[in-house]
PDB file of N, CA and C in Angstrom:
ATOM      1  N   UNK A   1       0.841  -1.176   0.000  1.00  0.00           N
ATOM      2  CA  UNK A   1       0.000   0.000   0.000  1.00  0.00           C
ATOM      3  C   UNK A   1       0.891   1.246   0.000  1.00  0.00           C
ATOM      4  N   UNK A   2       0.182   1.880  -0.538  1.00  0.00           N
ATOM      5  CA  UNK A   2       1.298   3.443  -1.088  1.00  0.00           C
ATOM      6  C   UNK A   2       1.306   4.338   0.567  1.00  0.00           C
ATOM      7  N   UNK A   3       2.609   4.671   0.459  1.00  0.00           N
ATOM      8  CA  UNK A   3       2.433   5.901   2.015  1.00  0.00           C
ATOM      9  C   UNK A   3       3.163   7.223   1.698  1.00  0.00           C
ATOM     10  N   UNK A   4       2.918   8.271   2.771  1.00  0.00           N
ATOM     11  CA  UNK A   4       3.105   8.943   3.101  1.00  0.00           C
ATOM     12  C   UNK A   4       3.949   9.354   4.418  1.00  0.00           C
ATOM     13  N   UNK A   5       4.505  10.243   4.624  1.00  0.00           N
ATOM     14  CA  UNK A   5       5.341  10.938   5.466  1.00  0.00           C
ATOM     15  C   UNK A   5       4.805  12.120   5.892  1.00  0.00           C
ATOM     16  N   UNK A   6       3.965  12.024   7.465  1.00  0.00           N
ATOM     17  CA  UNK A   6       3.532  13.398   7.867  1.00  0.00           C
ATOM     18  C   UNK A   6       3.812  13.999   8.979  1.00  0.00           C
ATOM     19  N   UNK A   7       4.188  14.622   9.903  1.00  0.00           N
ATOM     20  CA  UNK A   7       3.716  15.123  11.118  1.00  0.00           C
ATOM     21  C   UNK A   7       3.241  15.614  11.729  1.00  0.00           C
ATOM     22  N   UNK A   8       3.007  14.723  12.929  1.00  0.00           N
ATOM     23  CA  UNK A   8       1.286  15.079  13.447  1.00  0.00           C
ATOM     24  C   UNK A   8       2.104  16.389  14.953  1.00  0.00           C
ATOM     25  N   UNK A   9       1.356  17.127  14.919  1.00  0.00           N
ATOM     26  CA  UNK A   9       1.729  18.094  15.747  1.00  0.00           C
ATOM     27  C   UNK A   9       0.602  17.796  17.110  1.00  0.00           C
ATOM     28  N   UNK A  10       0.939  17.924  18.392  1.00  0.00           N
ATOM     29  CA  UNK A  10      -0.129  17.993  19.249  1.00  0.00           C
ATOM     30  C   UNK A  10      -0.213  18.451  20.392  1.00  0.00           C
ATOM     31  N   UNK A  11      -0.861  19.153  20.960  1.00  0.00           N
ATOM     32  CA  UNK A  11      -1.051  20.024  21.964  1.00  0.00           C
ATOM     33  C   UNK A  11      -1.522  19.421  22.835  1.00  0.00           C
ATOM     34  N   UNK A  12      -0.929  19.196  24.404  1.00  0.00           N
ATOM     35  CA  UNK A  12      -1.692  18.314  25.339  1.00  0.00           C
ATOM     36  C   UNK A  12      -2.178  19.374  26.668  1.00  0.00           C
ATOM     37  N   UNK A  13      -3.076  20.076  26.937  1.00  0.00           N
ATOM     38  CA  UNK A  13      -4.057  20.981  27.624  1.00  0.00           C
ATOM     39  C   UNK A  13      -4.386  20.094  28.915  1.00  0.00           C
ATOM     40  N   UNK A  14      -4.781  18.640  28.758  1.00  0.00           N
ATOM     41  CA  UNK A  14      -5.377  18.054  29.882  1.00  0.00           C
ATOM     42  C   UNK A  14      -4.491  17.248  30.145  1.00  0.00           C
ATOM     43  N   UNK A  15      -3.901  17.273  31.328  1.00  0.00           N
ATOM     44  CA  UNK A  15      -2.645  15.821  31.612  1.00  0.00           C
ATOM     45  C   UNK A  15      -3.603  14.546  31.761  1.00  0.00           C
ATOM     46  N   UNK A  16      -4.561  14.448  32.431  1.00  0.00           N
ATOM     47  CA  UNK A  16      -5.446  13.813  32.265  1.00  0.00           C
ATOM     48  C   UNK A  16      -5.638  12.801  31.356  1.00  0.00           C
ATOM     49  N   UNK A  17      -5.496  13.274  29.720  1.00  0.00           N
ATOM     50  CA  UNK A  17      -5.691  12.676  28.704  1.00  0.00           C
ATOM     51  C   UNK A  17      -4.419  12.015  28.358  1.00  0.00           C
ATOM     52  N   UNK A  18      -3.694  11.989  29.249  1.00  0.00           N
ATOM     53  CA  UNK A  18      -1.720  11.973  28.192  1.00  0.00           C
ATOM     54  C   UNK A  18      -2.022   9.981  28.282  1.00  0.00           C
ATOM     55  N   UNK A  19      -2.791   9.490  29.228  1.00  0.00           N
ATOM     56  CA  UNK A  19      -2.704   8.051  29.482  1.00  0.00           C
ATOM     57  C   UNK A  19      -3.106   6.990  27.960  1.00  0.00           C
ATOM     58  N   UNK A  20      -4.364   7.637  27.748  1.00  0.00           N
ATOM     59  CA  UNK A  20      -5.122   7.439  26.334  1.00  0.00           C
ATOM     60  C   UNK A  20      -4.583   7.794  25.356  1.00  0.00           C
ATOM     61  N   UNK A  21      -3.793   8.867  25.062  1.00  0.00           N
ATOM     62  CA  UNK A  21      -3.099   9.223  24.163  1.00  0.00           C
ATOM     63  C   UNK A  21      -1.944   8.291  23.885  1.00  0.00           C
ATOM     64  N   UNK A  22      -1.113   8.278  24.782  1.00  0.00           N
ATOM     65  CA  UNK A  22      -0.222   7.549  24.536  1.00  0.00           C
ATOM     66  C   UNK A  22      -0.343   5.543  24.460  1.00  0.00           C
ATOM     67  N   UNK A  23      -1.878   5.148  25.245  1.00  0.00           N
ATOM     68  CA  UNK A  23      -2.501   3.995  24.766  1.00  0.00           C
ATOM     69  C   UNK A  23      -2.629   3.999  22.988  1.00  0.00           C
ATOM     70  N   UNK A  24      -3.213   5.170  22.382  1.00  0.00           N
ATOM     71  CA  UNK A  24      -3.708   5.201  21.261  1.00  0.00           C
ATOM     72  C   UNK A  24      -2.031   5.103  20.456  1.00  0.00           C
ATOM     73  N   UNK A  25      -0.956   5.779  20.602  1.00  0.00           N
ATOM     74  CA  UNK A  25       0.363   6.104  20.238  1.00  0.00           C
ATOM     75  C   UNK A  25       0.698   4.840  20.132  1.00  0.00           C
ATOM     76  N   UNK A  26       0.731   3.933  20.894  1.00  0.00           N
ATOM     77  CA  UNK A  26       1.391   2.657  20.940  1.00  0.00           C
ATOM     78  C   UNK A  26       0.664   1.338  20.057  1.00  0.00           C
ATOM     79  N   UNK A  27      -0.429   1.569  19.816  1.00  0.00           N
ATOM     80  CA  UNK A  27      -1.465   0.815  19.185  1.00  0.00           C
ATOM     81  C   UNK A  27      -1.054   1.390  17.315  1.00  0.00           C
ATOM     82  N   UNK A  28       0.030   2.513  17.132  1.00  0.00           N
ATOM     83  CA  UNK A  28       0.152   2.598  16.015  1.00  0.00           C
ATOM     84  C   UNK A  28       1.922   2.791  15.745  1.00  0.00           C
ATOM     85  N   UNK A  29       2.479   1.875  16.952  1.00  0.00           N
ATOM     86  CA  UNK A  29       4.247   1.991  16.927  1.00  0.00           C
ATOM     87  C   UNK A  29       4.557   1.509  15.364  1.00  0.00           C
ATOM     88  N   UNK A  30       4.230   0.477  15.327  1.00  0.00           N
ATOM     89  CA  UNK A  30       4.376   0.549  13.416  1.00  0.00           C
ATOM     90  C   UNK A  30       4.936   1.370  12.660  1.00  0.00           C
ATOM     91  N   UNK A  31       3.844   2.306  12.460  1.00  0.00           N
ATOM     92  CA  UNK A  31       3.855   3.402  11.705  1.00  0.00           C
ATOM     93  C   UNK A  31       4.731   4.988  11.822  1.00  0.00           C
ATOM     94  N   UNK A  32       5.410   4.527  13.210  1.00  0.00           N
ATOM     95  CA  UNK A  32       5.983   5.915  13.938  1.00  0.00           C
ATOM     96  C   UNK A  32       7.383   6.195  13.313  1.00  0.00           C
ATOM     97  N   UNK A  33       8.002   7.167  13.227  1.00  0.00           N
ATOM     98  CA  UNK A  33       9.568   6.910  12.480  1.00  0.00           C
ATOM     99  C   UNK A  33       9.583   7.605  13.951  1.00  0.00           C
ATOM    100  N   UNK A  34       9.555   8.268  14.355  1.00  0.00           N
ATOM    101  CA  UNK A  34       9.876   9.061  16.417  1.00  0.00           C
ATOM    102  C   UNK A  34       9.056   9.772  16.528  1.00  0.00           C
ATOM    103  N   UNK A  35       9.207  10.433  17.578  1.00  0.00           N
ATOM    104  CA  UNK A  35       8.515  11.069  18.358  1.00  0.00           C
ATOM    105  C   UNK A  35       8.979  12.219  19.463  1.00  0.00           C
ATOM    106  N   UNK A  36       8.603  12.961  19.528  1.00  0.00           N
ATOM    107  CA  UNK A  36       9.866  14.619  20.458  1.00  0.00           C
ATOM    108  C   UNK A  36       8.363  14.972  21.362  1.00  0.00           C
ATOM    109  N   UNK A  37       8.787  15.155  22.528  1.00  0.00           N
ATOM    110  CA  UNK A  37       7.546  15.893  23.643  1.00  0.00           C
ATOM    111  C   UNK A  37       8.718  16.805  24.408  1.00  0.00           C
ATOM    112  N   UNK A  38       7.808  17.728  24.333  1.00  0.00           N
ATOM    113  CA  UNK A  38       8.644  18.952  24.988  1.00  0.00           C
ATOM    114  C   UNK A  38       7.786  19.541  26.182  1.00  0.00           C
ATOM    115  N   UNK A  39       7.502  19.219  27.702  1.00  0.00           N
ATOM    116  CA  UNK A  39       6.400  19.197  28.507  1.00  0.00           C
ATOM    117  C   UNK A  39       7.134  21.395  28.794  1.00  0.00           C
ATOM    118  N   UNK A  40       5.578  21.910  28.608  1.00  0.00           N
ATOM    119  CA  UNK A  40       6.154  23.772  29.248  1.00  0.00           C
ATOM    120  C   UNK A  40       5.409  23.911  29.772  1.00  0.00           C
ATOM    121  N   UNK A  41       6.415  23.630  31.500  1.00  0.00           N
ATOM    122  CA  UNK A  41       5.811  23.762  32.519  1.00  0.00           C
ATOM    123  C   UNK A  41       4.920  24.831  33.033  1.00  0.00           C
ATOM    124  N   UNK A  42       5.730  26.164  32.026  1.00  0.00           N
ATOM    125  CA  UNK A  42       5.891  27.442  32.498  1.00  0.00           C
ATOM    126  C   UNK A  42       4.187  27.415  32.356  1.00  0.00           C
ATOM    127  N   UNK A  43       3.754  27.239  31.327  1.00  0.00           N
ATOM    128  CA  UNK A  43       2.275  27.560  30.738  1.00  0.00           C
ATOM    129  C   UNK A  43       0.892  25.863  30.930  1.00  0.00           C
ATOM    130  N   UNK A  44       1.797  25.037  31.392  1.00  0.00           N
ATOM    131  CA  UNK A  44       0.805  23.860  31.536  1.00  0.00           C
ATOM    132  C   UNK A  44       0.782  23.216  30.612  1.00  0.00           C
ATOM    133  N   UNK A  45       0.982  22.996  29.652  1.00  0.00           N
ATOM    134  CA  UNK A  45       0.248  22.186  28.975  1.00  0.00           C
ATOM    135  C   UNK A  45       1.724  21.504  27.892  1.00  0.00           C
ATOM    136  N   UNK A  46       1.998  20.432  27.103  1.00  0.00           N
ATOM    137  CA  UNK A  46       2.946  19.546  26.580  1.00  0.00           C
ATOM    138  C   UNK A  46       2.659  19.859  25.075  1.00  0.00           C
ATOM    139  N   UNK A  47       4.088  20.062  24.308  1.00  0.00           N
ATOM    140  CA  UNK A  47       3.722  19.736  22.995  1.00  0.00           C
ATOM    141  C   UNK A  47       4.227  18.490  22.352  1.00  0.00           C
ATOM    142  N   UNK A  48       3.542  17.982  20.963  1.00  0.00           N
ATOM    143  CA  UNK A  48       4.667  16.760  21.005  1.00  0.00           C
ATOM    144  C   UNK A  48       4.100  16.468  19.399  1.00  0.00           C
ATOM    145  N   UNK A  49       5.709  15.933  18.634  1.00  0.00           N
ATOM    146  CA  UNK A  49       5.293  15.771  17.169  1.00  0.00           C
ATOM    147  C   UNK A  49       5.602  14.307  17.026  1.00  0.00           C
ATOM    148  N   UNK A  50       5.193  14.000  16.305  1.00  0.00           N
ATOM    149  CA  UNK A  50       5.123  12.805  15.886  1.00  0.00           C
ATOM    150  C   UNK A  50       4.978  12.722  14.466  1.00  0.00           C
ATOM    151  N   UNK A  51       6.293  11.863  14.163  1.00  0.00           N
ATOM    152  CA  UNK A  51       6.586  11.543  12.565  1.00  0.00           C
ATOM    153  C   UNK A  51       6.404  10.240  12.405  1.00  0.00           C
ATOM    154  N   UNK A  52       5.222  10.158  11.026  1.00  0.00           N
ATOM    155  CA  UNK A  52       4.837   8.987  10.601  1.00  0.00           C
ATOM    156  C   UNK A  52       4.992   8.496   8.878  1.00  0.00           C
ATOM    157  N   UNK A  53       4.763   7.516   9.137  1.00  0.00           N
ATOM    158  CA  UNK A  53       5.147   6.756   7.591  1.00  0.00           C
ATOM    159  C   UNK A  53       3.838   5.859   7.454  1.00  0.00           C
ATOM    160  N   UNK A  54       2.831   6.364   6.563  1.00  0.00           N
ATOM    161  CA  UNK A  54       1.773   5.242   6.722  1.00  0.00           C
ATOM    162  C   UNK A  54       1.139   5.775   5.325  1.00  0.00           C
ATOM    163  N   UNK A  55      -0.034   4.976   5.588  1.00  0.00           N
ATOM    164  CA  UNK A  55      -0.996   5.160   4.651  1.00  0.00           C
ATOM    165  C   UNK A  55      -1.896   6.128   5.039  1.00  0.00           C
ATOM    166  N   UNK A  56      -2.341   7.674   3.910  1.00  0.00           N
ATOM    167  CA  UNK A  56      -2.530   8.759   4.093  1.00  0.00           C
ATOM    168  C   UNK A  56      -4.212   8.282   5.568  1.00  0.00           C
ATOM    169  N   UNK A  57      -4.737   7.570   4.918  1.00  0.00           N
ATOM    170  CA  UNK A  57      -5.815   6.877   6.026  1.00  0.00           C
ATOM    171  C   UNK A  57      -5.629   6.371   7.372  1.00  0.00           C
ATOM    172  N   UNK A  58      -4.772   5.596   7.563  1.00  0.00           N
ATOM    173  CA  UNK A  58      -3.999   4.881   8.367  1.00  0.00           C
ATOM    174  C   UNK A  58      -3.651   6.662   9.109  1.00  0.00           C
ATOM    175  N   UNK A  59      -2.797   7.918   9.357  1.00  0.00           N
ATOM    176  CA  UNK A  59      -2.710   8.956   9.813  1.00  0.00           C
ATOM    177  C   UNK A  59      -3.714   9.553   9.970  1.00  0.00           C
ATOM    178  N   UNK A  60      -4.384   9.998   8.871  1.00  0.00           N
ATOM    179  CA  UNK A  60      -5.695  10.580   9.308  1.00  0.00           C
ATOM    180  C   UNK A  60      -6.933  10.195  10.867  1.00  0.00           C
ATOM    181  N   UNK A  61      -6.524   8.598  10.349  1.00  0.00           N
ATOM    182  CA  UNK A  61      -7.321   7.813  12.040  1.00  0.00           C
ATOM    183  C   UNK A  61      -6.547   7.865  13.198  1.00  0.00           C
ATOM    184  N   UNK A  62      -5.271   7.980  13.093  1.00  0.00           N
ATOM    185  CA  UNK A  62      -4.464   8.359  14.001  1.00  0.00           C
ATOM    186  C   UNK A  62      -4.676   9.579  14.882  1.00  0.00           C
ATOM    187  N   UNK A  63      -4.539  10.760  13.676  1.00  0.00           N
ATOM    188  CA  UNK A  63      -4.601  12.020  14.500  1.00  0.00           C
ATOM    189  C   UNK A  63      -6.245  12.398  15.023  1.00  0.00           C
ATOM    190  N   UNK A  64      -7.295  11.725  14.257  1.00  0.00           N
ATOM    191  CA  UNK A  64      -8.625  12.359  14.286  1.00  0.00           C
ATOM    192  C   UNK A  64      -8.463  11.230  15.699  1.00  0.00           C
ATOM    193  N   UNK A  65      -8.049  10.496  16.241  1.00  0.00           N
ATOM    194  CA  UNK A  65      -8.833   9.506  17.683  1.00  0.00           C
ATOM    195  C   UNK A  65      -7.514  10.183  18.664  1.00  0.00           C
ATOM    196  N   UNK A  66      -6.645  10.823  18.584  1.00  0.00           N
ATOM    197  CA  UNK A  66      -5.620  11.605  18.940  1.00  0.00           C
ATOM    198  C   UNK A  66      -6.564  13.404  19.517  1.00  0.00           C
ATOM    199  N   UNK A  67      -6.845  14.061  18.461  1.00  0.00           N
ATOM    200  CA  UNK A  67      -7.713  14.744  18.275  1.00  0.00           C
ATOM    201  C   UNK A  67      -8.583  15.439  19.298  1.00  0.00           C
ATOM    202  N   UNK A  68      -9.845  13.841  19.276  1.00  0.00           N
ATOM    203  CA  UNK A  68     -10.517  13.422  20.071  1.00  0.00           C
ATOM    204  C   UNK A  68     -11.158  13.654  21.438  1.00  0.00           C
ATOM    205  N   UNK A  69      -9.590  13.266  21.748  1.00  0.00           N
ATOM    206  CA  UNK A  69      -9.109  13.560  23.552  1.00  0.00           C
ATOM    207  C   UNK A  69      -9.998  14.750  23.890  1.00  0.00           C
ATOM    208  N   UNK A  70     -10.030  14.809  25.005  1.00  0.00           N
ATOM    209  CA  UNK A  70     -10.591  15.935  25.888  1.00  0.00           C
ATOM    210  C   UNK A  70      -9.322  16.809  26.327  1.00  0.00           C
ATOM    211  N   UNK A  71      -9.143  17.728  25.868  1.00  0.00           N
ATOM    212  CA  UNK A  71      -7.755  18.535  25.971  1.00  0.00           C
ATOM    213  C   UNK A  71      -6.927  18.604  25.183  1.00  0.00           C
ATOM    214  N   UNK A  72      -6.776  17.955  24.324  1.00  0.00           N
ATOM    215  CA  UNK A  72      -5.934  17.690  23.006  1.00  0.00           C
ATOM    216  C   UNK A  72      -5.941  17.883  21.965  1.00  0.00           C
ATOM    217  N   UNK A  73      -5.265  18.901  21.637  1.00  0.00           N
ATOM    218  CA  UNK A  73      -5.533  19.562  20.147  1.00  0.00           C
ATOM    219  C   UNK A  73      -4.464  18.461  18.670  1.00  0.00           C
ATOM    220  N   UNK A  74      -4.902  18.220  17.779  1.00  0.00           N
ATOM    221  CA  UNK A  74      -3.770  17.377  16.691  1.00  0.00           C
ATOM    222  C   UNK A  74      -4.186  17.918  15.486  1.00  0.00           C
ATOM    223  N   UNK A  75      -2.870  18.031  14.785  1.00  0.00           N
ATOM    224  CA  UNK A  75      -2.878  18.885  12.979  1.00  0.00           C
ATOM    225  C   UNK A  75      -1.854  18.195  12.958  1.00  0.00           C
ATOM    226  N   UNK A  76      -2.110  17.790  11.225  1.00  0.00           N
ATOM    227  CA  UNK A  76      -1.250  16.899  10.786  1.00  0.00           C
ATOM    228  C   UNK A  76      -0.813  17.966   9.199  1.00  0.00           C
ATOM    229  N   UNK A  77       0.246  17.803   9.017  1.00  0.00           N
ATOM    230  CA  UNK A  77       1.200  18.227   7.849  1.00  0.00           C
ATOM    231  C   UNK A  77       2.008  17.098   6.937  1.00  0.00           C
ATOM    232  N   UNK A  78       1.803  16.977   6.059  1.00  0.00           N
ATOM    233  CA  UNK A  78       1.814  15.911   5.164  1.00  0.00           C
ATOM    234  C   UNK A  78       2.656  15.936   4.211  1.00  0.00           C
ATOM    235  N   UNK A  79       3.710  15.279   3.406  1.00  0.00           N
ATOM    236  CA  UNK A  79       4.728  15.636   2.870  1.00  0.00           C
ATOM    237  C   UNK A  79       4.069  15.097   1.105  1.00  0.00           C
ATOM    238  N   UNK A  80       4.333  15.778   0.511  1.00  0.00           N
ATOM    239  CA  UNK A  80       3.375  16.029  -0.943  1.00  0.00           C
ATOM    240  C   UNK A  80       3.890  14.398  -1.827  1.00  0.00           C
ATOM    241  N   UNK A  81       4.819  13.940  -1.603  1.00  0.00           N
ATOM    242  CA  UNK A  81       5.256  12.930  -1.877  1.00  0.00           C
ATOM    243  C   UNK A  81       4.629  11.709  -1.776  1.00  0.00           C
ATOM    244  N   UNK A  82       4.142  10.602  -2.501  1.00  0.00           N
ATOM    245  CA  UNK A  82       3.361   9.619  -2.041  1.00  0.00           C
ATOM    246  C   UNK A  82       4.417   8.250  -2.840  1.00  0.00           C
ATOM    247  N   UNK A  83       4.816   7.457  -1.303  1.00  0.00           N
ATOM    248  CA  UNK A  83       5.766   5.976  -1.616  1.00  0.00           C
ATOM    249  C   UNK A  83       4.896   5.169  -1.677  1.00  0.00           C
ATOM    250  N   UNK A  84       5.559   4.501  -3.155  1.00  0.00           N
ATOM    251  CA  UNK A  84       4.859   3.799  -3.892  1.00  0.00           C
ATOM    252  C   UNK A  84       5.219   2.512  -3.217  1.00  0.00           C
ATOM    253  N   UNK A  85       4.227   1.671  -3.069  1.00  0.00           N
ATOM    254  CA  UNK A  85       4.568  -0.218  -2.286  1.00  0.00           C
ATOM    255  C   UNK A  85       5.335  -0.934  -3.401  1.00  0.00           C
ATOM    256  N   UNK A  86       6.402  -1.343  -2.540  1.00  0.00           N
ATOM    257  CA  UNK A  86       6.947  -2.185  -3.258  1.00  0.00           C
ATOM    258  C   UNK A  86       6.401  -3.236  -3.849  1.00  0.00           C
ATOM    259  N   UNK A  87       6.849  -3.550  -5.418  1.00  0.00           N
ATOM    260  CA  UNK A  87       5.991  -4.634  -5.510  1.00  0.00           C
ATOM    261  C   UNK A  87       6.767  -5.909  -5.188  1.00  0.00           C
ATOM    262  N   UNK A  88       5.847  -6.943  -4.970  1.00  0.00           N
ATOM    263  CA  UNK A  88       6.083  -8.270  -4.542  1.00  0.00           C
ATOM    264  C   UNK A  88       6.650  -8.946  -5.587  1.00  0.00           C
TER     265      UNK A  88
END
C-alpha cells in the first residue's frame, strides 16, 4: 500500500488525557519513524510531534482519535510525496 510521510503536531491541555493518548500512540508503533515531547511547565500544557510513515488513512485515524481527547488539540502536515509499495 502506497504511504506517506507526515507530522502530526499535538497540543496536550489536559494531563489527564496523556494516558489514552499515549494507549492510542502505541497501538500505532508501526507506523511511527519518532517522536519529540517537549512538557512547558511554564504555561501547563505539553507539545509533542510525531513523525509517521503510513498510509494517508492509516494517519488521518491516528490524529482524528488523537484529536478526540478531551484537551488535546492534533494537525497533521503531510509531505506532498506519495511511496509507492513495493511490488512483490
Amino acid at each position: 500500500m502506497d504511504t506517506r510521510v507526515a507530522v502530526i503536531g499535538i497540543i496536550v491541555e489536559n494531563p489527564d488525557s496523556t494516558e489514552e493518548m499515549n494507549r492510542i500512540l502505541h497501538e500505532y508503533a508501526g507506523c511511527i519513524i519518532g517522536r519529540m515531547g517537549i512538557p512547558y511547565r511554564e504555561k501547563g500544557i505539553s507539545i509533542i510531534s510525531i513523525a509517521v510513515d503510513a498510509p494517508q488513512d492509516t494517519i488521518s485515524a491516528l490524529s482524528g482519535r488523537i484529536g478526540r481527547l478531551q484537551g488535546v488539540s492534533a494537525k497533521t502536515a503531510y509531505s506532498s510525496y506519495i511511496f509507492k509499495a513495493e511490488e512483490s
